[in-house]
Protein backbone atom coordinates (compact mmCIF):
# COMPACT_ATOMS: atom_id res chain seq x y z
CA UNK A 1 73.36 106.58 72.52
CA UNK A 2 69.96 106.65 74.29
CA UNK A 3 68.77 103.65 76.46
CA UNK A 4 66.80 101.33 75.06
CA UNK A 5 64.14 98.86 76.60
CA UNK A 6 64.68 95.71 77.86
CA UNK A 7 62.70 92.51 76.38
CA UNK A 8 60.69 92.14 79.56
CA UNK A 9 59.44 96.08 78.61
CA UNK A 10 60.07 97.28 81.93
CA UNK A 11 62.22 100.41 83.03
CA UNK A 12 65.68 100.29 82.55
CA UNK A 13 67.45 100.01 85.50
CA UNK A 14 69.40 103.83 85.13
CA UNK A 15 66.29 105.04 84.23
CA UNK A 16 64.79 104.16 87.73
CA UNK A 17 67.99 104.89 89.45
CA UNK A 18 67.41 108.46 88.00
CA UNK A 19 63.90 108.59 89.69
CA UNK A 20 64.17 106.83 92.90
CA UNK A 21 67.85 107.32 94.05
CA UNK A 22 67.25 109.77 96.95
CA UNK A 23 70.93 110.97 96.48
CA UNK A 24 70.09 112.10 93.48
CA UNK A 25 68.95 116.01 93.11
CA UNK A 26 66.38 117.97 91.17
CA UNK A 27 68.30 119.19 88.85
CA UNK A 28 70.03 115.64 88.45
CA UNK A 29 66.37 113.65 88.10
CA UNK A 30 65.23 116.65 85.51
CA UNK A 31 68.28 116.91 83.23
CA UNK A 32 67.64 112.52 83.16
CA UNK A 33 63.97 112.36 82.61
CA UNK A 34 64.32 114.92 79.76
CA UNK A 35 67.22 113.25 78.34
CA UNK A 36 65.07 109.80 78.08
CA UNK A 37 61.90 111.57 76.80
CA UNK A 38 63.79 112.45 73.68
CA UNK A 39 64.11 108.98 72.84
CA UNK A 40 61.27 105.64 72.38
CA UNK A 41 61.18 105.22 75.85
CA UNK A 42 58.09 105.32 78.41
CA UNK A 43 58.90 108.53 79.72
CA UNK A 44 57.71 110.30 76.71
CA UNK A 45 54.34 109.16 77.13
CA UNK A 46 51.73 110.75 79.08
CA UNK A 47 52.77 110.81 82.97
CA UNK A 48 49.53 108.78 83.92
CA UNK A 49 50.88 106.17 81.64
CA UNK A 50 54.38 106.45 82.31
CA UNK A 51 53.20 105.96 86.34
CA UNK A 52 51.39 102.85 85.42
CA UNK A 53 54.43 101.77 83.41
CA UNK A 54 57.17 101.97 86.23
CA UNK A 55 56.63 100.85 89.62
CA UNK A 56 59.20 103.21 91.45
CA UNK A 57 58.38 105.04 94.68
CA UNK A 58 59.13 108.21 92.78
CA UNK A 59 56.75 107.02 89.77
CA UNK A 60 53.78 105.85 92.43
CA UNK A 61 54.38 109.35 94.20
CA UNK A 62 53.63 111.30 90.50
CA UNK A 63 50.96 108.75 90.18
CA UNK A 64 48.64 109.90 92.92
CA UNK A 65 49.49 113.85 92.47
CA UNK A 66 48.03 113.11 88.63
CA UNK A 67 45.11 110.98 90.03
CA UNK A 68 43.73 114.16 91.24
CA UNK A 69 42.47 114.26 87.26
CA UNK A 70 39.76 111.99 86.72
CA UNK A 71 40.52 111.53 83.32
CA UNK A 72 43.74 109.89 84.48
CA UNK A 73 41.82 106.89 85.18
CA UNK A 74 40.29 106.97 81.58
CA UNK A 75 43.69 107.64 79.74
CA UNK A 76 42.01 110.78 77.90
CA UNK A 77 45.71 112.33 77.58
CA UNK A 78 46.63 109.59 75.24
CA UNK A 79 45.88 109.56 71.60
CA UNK A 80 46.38 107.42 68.19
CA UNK A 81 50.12 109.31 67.00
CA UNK A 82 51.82 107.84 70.31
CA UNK A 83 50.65 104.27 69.46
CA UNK A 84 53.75 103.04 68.26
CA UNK A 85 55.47 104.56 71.10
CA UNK A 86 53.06 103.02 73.73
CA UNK A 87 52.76 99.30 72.01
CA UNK A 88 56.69 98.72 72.13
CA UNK A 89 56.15 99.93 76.04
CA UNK A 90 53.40 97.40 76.62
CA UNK A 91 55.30 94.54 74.44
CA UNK A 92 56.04 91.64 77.22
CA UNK A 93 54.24 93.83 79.77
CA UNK A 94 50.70 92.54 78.06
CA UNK A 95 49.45 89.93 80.96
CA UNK A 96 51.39 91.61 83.64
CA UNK A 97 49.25 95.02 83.27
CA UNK A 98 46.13 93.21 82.59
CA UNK A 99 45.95 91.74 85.98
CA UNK A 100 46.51 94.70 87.68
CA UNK A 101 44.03 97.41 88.20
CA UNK A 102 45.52 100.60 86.61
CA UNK A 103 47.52 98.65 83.98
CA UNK A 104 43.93 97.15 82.61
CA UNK A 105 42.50 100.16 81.83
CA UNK A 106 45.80 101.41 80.02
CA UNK A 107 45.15 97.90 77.96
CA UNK A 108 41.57 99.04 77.06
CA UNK A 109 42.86 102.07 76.08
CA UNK A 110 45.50 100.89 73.94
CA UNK A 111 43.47 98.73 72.65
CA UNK A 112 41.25 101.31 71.41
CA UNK A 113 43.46 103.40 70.23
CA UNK A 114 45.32 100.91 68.09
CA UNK A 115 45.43 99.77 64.56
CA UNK A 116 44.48 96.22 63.74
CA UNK A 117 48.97 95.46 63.89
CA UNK A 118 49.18 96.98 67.35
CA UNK A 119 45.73 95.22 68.41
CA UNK A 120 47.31 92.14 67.59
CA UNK A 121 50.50 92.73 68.66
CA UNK A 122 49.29 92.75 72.13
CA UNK A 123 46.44 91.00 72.43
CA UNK A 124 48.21 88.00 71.20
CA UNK A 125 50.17 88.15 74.52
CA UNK A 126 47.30 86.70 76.38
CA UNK A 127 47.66 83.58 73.98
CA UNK A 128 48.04 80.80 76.74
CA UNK A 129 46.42 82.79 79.47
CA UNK A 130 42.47 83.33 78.37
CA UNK A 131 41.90 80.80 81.88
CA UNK A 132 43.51 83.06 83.97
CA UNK A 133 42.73 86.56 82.46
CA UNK A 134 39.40 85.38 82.28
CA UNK A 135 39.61 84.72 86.50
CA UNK A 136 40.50 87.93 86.85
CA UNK A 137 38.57 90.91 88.01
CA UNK A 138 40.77 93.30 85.88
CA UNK A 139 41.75 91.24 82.96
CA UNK A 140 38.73 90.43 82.27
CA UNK A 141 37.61 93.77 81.05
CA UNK A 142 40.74 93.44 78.74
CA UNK A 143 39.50 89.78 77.55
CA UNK A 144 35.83 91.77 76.93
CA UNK A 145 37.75 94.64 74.93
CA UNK A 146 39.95 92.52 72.30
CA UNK A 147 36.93 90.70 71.62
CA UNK A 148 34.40 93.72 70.79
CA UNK A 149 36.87 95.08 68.88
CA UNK A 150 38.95 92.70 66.53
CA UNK A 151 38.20 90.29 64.23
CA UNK A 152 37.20 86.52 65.25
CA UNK A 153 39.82 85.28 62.75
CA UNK A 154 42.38 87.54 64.51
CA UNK A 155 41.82 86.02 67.86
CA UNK A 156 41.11 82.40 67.29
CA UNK A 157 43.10 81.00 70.17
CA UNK A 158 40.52 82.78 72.29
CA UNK A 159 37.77 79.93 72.37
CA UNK A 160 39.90 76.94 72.53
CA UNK A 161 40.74 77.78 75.27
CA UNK A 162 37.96 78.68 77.07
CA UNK A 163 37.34 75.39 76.19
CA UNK A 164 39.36 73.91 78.28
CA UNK A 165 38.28 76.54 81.55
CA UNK A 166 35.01 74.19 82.05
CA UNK A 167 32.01 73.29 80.99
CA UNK A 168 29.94 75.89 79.03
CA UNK A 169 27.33 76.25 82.01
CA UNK A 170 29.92 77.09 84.57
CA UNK A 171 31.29 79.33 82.63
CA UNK A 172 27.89 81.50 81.93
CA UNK A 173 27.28 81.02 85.75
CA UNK A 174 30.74 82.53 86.75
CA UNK A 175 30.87 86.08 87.52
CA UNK A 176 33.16 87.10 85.02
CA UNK A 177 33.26 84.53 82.32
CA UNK A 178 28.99 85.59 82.19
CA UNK A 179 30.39 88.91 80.31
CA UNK A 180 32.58 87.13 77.91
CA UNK A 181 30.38 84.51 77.06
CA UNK A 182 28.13 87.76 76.36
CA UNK A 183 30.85 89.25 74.31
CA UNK A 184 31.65 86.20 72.35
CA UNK A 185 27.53 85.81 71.80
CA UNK A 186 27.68 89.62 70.53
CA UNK A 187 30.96 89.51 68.17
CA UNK A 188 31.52 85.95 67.06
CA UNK A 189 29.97 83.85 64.47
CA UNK A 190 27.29 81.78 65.90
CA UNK A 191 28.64 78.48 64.48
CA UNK A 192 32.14 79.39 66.25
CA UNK A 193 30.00 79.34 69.35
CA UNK A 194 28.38 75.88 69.07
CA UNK A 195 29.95 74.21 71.61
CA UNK A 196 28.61 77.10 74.72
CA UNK A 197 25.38 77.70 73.20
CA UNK A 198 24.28 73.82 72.66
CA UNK A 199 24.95 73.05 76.40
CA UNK A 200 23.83 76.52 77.56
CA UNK A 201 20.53 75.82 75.61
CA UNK A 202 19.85 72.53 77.56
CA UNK A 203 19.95 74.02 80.53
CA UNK A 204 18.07 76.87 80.15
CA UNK A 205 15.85 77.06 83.29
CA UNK A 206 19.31 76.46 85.71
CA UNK A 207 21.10 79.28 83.85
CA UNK A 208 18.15 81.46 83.96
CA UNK A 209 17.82 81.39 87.46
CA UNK A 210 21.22 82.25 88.29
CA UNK A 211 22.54 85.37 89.43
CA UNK A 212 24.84 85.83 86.55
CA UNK A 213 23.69 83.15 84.34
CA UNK A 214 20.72 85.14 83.55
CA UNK A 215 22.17 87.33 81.56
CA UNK A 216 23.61 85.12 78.98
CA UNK A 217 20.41 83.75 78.45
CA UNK A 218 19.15 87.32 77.72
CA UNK A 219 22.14 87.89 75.32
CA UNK A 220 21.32 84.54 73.67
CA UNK A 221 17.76 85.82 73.46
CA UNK A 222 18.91 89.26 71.92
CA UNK A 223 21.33 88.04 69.67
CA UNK A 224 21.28 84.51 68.92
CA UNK A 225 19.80 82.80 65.63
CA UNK A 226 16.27 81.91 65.55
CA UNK A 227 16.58 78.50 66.25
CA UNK A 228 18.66 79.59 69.36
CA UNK A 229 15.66 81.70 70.71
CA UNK A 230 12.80 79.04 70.09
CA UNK A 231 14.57 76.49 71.83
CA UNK A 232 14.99 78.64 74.93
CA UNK A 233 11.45 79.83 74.58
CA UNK A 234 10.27 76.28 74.27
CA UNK A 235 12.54 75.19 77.37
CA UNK A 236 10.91 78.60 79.65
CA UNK A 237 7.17 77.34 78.99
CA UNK A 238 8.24 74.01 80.28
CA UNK A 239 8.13 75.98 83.55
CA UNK A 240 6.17 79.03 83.31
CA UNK A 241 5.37 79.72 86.55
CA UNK A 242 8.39 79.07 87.84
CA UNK A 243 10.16 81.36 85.58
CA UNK A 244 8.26 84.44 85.87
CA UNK A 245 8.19 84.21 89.57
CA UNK A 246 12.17 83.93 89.98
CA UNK A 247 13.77 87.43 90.57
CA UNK A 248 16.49 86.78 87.76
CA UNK A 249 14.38 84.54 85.18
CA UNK A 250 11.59 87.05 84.80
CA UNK A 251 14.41 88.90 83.35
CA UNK A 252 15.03 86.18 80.82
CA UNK A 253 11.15 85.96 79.87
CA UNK A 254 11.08 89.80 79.38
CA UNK A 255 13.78 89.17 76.53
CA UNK A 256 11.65 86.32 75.49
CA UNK A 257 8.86 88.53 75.06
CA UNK A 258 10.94 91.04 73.15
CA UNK A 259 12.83 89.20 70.33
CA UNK A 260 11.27 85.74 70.28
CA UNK A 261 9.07 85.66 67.17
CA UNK A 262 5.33 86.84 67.19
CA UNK A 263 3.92 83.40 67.06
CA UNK A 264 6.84 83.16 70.19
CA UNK A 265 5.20 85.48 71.94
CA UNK A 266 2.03 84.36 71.56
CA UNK A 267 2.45 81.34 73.11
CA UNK A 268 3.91 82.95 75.85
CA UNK A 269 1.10 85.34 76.75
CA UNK A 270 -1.47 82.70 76.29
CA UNK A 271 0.38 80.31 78.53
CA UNK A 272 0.41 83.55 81.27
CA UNK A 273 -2.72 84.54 80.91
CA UNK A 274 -3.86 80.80 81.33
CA UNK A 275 -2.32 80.88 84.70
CA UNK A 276 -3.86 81.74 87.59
CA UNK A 277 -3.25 84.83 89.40
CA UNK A 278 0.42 84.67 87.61
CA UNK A 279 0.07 87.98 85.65
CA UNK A 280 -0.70 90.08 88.77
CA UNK A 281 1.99 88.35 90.61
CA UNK A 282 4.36 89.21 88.06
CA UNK A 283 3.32 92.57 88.01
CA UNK A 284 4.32 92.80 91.60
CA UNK A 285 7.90 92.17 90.62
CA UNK A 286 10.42 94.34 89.42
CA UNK A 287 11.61 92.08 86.55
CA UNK A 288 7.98 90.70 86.08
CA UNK A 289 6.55 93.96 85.79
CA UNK A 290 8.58 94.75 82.74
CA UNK A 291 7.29 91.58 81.20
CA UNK A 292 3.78 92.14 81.88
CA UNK A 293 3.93 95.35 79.75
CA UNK A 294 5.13 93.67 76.93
């Protein structure tokens, strides 16, 4: 009877015995890996994904000889009909690979890939850990993917606990909760998102000014409700100047200029124009300069 895999998903112990045993020969490790392959194992898949999978010497070493490929890095080899295969591979692995580099971008690809049972399947594994994926610089991009692509309903543990990270603010100012505040603004029902966007809203001019936090504000701009986009147009004119002069708020009052309403953007150019020397000023910026062709 074939091997079958643990609950923790990982290799089975023979089958990395097989790989990494230097006793072992050729003929020995070829006759094993083809033996497994016929069965639901890892070593079926794709060798860029069964690398990623195992963590042997012999598995790192068949690793870097594939990364030659740049589509290795994208997972290109892998398509929808070994799914099934690849989600009882990843099932218990699900937090582990999203914090690491390579195992990430096997996530997004999964992900992708998947039907809405698989999608669930393993994105529910980060249930408990949206905090720490979200601290992450490679399960973030994982956080990002489940939320473009399933339903709200389907992932409703997601904002709870973000919730509980910090406050809203913080959260658009940090360098990776900034994109999934921006995913969540893109995917999710605005009402589901009352509790960011009221506190983001009242502190419009800080966020706008910040490095990252400047880009939520755009996204709120871009895709928020109407009410949403007044009250951060209302909050920029309270400091005009100010705004347009600042290297990552001009950005914000670009987007202001773009999907605000046309009495919005009225206001806004009168207000400019009504200020001295500001419009050429602007124009001198990178940001600004965008805005001034609005």
């Amino acid at each position: 009877m074939a091997p079958t895999k643990n609950k923790g998903g990982s290799t089975p112990a023979s089958v990395a015995a097989a790989l990494e045993s230097p006793k072992s020969g050729a003929g020995e490790n070829t006759q094993s890996i083809a033996t497994f392959a016929q069965a639901p194992h890892p070593l079926a898949l794709p060798q860029s994904v069964f690398a990623t999978l195992t963590r042997g010497q012999a598995a790192q070493q068949r690793w870097n000889n594939a990364s030659l490929d740049l589509n290795v890095d994208r997972f290109d080899d892998l398509q929808k009909p070994l799914m099934p295969l690849l989600t009882q591979s990843l099932r218990g692995r699900v937090l582990e690979l999203a914090l690491d580099a390579r195992g990430c971008r096997l996530l997004q690809r999964a992900l992708e890939l998947g039907d809405d049972q698989q999608q669930v399947l393993l994105a529910h594994e980060l249930k408990g850990h949206v905090c720490e994926a979200l601290e992450s610089p490679h399960a973030n991009h994982v956080l990002q993917q489940v939320i473009e692509l399933m339903r709200p309903s389907a992932v409703n543990f997601i904002v709870p606990e973000l919730r509980k990270w910090g406050t809203p603010s913080a959260l658009a100012r940090h360098r990776y909760g900034c994109r999934v505040l921006e995913r969540l603004i893109e995917h999710f029902p605005p009402d589901d998102l009352a509790f960011f966007i009221g506190e983001v809203l009242e502190e419009t001019l800080h966020v706008s000014r910040h490095v990252y936090g400047n880009f939520v504000m755009q996204h709120v701009l871009e895709h928020g409700d109407q009410t949403h986009k007044k009250r951060v147009i209302e909050l920029l004119c309270s400091d005009l100047a100010g705004v347009a002069l600042d290297q990552h708020a001009c950005s914000v009052l670009d987007k202001a200029l773009s999907y605000g309403s046309p009495n919005d953007h009225l206001l806004l150019a009168e207000q400019i124009v009504k200020e001295k020397g500001l419009l050429a000023s602007m124009a001198t910026m990178r940001g600004g300069f965008a805005a001034t062709q609005r």
